[in-house]
PDB file of N, CA and C in Angstrom:
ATOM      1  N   UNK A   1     -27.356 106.858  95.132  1.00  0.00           N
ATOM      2  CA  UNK A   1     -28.063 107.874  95.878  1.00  0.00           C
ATOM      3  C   UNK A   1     -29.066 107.215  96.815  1.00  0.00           C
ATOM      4  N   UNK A   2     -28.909 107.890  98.148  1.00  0.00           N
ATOM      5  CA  UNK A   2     -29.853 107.511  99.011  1.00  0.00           C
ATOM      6  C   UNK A   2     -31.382 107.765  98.816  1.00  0.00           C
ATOM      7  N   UNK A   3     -32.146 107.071  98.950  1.00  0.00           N
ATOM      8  CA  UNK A   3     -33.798 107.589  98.852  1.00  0.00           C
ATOM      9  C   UNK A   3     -34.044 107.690 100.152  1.00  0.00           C
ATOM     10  N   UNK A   4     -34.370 108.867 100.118  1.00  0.00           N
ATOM     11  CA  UNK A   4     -35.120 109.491 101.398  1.00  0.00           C
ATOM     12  C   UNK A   4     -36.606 109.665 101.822  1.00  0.00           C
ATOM     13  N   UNK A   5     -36.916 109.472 100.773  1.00  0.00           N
ATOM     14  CA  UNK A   5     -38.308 109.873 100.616  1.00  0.00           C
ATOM     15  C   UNK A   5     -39.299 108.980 101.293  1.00  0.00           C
ATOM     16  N   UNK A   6     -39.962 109.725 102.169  1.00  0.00           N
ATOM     17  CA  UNK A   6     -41.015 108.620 103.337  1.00  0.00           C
ATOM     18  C   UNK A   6     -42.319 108.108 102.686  1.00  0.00           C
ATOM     19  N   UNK A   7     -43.055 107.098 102.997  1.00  0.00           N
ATOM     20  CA  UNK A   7     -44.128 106.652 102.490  1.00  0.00           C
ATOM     21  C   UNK A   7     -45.157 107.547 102.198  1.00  0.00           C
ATOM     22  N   UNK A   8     -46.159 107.446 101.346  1.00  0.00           N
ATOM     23  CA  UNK A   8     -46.876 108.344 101.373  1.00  0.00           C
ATOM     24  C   UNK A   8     -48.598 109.062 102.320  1.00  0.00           C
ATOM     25  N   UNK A   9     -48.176 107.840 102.960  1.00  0.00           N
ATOM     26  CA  UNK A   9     -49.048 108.000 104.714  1.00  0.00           C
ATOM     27  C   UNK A   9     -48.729 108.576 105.054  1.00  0.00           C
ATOM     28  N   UNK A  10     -47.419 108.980 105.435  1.00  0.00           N
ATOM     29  CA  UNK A  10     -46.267 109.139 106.201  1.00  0.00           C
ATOM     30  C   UNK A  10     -46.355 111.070 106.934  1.00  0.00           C
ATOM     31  N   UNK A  11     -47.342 111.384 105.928  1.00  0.00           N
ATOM     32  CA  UNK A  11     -47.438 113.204 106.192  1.00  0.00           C
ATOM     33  C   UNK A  11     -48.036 113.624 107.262  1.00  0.00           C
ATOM     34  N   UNK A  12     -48.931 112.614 108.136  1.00  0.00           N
ATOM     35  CA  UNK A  12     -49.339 113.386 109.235  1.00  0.00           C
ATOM     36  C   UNK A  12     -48.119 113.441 110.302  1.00  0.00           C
ATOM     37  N   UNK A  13     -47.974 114.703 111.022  1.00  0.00           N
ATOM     38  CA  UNK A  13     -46.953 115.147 111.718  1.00  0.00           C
ATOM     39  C   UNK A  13     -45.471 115.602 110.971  1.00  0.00           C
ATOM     40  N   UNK A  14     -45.822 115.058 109.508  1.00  0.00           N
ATOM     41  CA  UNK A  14     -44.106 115.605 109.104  1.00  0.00           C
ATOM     42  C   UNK A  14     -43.791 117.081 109.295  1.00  0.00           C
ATOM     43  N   UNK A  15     -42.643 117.813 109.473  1.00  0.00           N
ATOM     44  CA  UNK A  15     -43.183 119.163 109.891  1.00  0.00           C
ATOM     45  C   UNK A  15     -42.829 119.788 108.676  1.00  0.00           C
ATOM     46  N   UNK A  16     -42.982 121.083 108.296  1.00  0.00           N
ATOM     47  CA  UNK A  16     -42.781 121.913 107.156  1.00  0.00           C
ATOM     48  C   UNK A  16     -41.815 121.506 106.479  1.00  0.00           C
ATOM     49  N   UNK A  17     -40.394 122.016 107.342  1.00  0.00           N
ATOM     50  CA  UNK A  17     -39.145 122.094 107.162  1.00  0.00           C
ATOM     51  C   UNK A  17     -39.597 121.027 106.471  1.00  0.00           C
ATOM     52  N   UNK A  18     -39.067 119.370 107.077  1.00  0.00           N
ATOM     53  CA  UNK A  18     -38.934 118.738 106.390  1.00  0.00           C
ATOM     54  C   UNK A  18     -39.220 117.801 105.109  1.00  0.00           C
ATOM     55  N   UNK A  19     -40.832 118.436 105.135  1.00  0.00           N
ATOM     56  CA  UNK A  19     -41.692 118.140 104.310  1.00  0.00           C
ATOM     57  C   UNK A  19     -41.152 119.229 102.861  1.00  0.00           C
ATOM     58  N   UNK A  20     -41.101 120.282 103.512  1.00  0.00           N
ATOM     59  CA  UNK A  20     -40.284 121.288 102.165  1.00  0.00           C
ATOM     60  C   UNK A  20     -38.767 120.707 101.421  1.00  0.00           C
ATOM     61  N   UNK A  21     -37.882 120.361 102.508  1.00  0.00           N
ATOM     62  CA  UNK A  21     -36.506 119.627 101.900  1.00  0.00           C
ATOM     63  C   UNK A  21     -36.651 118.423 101.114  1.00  0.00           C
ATOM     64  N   UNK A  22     -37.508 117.556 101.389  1.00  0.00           N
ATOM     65  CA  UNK A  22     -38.309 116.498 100.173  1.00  0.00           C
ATOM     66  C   UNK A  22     -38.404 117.063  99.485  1.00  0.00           C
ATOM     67  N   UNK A  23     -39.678 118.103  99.139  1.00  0.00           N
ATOM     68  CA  UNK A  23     -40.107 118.786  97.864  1.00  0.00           C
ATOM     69  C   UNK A  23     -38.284 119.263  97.218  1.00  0.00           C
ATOM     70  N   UNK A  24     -38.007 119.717  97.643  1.00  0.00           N
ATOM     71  CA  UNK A  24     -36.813 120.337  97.176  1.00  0.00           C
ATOM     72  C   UNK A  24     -35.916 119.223  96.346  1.00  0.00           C
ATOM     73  N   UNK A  25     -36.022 118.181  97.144  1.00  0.00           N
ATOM     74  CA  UNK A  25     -35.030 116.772  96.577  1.00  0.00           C
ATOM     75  C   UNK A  25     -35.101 116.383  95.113  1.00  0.00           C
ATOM     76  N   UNK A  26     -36.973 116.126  95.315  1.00  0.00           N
ATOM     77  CA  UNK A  26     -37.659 115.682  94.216  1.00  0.00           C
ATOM     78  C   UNK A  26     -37.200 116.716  93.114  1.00  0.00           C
ATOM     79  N   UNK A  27     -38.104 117.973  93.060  1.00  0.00           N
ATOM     80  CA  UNK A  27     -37.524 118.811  92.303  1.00  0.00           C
ATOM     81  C   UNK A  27     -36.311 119.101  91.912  1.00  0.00           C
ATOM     82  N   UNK A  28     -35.190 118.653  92.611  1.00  0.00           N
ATOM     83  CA  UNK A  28     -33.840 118.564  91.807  1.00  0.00           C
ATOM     84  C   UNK A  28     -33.610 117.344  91.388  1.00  0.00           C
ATOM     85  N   UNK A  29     -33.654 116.561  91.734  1.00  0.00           N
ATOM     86  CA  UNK A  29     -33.792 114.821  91.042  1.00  0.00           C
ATOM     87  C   UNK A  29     -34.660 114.963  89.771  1.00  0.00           C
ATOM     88  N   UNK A  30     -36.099 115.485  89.527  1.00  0.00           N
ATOM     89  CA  UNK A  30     -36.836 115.677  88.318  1.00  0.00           C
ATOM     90  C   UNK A  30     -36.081 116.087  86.775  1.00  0.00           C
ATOM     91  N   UNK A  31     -35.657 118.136  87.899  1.00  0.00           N
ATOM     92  CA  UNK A  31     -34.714 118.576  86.792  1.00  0.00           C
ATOM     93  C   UNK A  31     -33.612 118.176  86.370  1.00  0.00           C
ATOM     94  N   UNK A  32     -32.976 117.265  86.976  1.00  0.00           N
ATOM     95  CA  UNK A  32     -32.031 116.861  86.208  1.00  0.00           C
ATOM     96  C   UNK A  32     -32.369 115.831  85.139  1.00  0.00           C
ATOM     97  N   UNK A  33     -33.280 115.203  85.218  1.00  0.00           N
ATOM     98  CA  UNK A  33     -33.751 114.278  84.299  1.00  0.00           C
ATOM     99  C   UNK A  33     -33.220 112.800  84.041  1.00  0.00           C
ATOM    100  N   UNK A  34     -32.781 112.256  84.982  1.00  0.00           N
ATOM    101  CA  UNK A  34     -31.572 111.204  85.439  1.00  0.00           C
ATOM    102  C   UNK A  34     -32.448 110.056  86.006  1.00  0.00           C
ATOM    103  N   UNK A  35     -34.112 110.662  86.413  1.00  0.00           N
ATOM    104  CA  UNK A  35     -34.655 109.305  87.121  1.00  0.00           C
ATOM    105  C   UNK A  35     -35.473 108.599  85.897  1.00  0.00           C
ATOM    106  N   UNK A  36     -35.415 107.429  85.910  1.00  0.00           N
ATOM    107  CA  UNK A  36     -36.683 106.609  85.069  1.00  0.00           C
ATOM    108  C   UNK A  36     -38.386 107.035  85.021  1.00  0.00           C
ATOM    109  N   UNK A  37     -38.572 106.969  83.782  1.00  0.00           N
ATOM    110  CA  UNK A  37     -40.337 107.354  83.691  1.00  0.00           C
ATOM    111  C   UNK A  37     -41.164 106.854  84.837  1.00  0.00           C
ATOM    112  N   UNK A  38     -40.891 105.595  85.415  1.00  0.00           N
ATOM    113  CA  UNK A  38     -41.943 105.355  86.358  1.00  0.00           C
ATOM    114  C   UNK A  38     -41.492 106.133  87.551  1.00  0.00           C
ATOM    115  N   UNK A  39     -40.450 106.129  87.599  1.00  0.00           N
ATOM    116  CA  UNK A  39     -39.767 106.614  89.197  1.00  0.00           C
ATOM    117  C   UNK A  39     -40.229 107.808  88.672  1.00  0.00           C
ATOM    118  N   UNK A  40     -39.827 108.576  87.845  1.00  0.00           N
ATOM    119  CA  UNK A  40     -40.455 110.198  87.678  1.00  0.00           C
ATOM    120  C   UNK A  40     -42.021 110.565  88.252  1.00  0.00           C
ATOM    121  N   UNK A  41     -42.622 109.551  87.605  1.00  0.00           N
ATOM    122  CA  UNK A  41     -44.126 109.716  87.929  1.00  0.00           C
ATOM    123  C   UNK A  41     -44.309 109.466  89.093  1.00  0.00           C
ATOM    124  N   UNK A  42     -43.950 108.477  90.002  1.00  0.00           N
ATOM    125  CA  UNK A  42     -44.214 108.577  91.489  1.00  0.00           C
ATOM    126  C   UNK A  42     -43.435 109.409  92.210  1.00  0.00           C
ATOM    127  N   UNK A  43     -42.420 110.096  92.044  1.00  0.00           N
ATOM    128  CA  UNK A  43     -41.848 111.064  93.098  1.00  0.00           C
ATOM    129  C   UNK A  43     -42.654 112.501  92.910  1.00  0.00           C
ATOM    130  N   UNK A  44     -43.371 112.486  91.440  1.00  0.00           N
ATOM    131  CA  UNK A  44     -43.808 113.620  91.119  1.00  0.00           C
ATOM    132  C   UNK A  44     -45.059 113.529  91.718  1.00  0.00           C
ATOM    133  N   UNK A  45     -45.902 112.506  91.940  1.00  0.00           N
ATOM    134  CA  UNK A  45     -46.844 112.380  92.596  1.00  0.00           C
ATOM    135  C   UNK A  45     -46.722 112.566  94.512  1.00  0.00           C
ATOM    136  N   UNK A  46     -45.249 112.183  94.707  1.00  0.00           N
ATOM    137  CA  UNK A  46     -45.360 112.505  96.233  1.00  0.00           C
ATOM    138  C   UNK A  46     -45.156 113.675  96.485  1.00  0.00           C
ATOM    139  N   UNK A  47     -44.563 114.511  95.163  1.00  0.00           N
ATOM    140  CA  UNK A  47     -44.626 116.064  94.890  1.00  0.00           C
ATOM    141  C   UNK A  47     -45.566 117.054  95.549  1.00  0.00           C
ATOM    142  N   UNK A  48     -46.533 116.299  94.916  1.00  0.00           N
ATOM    143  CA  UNK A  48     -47.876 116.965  94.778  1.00  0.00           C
ATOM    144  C   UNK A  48     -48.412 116.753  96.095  1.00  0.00           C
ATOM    145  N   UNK A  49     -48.013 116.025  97.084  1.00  0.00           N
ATOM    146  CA  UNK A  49     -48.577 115.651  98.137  1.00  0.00           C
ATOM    147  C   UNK A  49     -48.097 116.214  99.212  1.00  0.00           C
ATOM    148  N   UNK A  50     -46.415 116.577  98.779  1.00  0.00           N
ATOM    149  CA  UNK A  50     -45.795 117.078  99.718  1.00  0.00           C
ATOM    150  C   UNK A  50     -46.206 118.885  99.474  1.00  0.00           C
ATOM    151  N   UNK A  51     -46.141 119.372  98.046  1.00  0.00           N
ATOM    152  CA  UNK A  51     -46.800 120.401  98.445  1.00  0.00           C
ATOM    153  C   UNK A  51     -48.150 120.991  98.802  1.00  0.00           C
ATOM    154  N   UNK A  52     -49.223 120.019  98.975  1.00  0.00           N
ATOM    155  CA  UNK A  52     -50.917 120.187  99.372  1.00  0.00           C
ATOM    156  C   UNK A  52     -50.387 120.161 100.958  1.00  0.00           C
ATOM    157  N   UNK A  53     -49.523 119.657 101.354  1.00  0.00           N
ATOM    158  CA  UNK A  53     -49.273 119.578 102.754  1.00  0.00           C
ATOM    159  C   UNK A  53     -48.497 120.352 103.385  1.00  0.00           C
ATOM    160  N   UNK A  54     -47.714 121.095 102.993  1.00  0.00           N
ATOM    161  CA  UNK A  54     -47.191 122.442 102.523  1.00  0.00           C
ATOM    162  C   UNK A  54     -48.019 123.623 102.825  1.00  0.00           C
ATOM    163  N   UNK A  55     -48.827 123.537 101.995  1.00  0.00           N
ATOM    164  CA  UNK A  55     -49.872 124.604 101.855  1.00  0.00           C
ATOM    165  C   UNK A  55     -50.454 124.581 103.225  1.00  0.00           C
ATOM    166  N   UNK A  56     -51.414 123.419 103.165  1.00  0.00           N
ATOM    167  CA  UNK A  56     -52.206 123.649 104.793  1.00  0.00           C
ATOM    168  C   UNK A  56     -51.414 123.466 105.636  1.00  0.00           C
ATOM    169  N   UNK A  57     -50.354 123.323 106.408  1.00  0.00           N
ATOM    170  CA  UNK A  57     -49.154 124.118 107.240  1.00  0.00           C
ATOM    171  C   UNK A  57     -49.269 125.018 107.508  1.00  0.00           C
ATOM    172  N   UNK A  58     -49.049 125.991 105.990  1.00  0.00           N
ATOM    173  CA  UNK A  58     -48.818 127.696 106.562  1.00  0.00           C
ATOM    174  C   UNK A  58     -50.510 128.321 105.946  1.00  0.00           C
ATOM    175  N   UNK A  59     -51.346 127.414 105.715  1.00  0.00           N
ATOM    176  CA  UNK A  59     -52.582 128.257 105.841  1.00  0.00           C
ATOM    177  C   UNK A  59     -53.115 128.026 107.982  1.00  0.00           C
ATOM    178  N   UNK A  60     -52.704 126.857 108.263  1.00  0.00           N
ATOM    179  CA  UNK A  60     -52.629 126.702 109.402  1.00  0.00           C
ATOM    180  C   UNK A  60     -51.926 127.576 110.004  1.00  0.00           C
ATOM    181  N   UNK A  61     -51.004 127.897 110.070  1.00  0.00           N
ATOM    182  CA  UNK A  61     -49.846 128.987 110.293  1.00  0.00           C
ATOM    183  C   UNK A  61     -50.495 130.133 110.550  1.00  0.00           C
ATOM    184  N   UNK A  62     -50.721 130.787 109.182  1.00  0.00           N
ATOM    185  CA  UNK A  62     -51.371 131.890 109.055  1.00  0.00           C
ATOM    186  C   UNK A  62     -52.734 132.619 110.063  1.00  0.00           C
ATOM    187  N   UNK A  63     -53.152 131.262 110.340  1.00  0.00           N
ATOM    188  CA  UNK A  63     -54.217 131.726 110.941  1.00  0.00           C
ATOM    189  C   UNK A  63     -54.530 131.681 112.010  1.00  0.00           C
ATOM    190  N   UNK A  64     -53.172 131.621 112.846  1.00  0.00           N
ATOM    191  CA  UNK A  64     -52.385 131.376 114.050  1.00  0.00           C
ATOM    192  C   UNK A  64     -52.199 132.431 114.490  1.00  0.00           C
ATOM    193  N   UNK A  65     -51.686 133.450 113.497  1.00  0.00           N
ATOM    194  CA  UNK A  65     -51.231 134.669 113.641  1.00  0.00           C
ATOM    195  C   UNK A  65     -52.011 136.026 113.592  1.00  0.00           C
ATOM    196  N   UNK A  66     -51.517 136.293 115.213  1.00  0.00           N
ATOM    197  CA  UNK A  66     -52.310 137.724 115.500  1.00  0.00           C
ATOM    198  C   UNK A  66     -51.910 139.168 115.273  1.00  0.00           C
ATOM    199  N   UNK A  67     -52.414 140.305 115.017  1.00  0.00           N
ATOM    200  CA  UNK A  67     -51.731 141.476 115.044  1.00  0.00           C
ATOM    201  C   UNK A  67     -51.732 141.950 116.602  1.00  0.00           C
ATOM    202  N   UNK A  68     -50.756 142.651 116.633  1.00  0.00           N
ATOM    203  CA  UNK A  68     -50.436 143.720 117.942  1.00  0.00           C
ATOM    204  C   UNK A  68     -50.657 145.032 117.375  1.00  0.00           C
ATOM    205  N   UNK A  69     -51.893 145.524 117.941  1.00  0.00           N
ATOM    206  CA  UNK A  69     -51.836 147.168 117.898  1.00  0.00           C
ATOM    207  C   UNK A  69     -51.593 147.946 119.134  1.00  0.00           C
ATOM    208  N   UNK A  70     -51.338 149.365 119.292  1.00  0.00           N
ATOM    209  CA  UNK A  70     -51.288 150.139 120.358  1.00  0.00           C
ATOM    210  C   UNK A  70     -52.430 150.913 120.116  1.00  0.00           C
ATOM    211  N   UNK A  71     -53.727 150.860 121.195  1.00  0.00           N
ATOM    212  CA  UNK A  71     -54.937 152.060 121.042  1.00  0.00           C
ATOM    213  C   UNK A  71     -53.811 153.673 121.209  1.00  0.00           C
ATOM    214  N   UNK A  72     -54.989 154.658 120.824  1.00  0.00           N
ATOM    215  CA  UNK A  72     -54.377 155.558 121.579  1.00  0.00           C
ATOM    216  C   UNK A  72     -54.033 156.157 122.908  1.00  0.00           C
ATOM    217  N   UNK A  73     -54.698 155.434 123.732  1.00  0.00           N
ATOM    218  CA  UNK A  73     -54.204 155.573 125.408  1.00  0.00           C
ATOM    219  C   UNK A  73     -53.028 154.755 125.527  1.00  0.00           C
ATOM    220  N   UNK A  74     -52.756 153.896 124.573  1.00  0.00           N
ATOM    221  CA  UNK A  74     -51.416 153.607 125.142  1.00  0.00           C
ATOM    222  C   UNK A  74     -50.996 151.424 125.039  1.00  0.00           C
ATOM    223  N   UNK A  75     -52.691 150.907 125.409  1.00  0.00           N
ATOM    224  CA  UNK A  75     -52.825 149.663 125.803  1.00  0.00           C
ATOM    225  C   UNK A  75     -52.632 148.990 124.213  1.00  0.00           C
ATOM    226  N   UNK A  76     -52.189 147.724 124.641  1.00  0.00           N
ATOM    227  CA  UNK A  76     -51.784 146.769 123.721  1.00  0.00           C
ATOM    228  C   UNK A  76     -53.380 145.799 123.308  1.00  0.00           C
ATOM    229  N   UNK A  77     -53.759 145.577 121.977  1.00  0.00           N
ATOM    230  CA  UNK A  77     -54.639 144.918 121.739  1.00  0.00           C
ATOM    231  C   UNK A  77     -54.024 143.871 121.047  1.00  0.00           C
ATOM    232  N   UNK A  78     -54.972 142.707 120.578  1.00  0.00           N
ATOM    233  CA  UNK A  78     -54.275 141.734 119.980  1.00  0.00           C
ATOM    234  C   UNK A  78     -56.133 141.364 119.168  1.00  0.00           C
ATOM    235  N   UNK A  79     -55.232 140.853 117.904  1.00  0.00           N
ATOM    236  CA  UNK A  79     -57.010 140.852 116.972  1.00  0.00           C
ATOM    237  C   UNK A  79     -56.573 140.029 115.446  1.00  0.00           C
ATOM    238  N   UNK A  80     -56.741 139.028 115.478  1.00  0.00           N
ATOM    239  CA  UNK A  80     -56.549 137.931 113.772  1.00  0.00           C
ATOM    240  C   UNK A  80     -56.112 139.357 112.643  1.00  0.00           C
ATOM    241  N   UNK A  81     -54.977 138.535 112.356  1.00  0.00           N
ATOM    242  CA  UNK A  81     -54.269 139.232 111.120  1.00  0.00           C
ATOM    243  C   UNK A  81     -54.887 139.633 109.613  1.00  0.00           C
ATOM    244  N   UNK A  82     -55.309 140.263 109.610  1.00  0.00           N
ATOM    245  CA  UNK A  82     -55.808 140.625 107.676  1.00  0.00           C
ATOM    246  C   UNK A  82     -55.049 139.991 107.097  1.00  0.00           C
ATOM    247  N   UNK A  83     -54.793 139.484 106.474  1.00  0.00           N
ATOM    248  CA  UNK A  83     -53.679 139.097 105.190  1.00  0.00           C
ATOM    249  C   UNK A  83     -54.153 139.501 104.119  1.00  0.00           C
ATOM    250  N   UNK A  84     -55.521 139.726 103.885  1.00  0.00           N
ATOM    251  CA  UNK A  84     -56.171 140.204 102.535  1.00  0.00           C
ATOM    252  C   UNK A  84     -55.902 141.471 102.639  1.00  0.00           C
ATOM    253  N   UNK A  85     -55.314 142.439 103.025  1.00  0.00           N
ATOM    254  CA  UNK A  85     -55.129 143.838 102.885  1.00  0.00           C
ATOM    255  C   UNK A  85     -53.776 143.913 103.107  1.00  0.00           C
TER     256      UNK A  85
END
């Protein structure tokens, strides 16, 4: 099996997608239970790195994103998304 897995510097600019298909790798390589204790512990650690980086992505994301309302005359507004409601 090929190792794919990029250094662990390696996260600034990785983009979601591909930062998510890692996570995904690892996590099926884990569950199967086929890798060695040390190798377990460091992919599980780039785990953890790949999903903290993950996260601030789509908290970045999120807060990117505007709502579109229509007033009642008709005009289009634009105003940061609630997500808490």
């Amino acid at each position: 099996m090929t190792n794919t897995t990029t250094t662990p510097n390696s996260l600034d600019g990785l983009a979601f997608e591909k930062a998510l298909a890692e996570l995904e790798q690892i996590v099926s390589r884990l569950e199967r239970g086929d890798v060695p204790l040390e190798e377990s512990i460091a992919i599980f650690e780039r785990g953890e790195q790949l999903k903290k980086h993950c996260d601030a992505l789509l908290k970045k994301a999120e807060a990117r994103i505007d709502k579109i309302t229509i007033t009642a005359s008709g005009e289009a507004t634009v105003e940061p998304l609630d997500i808490e409601n």
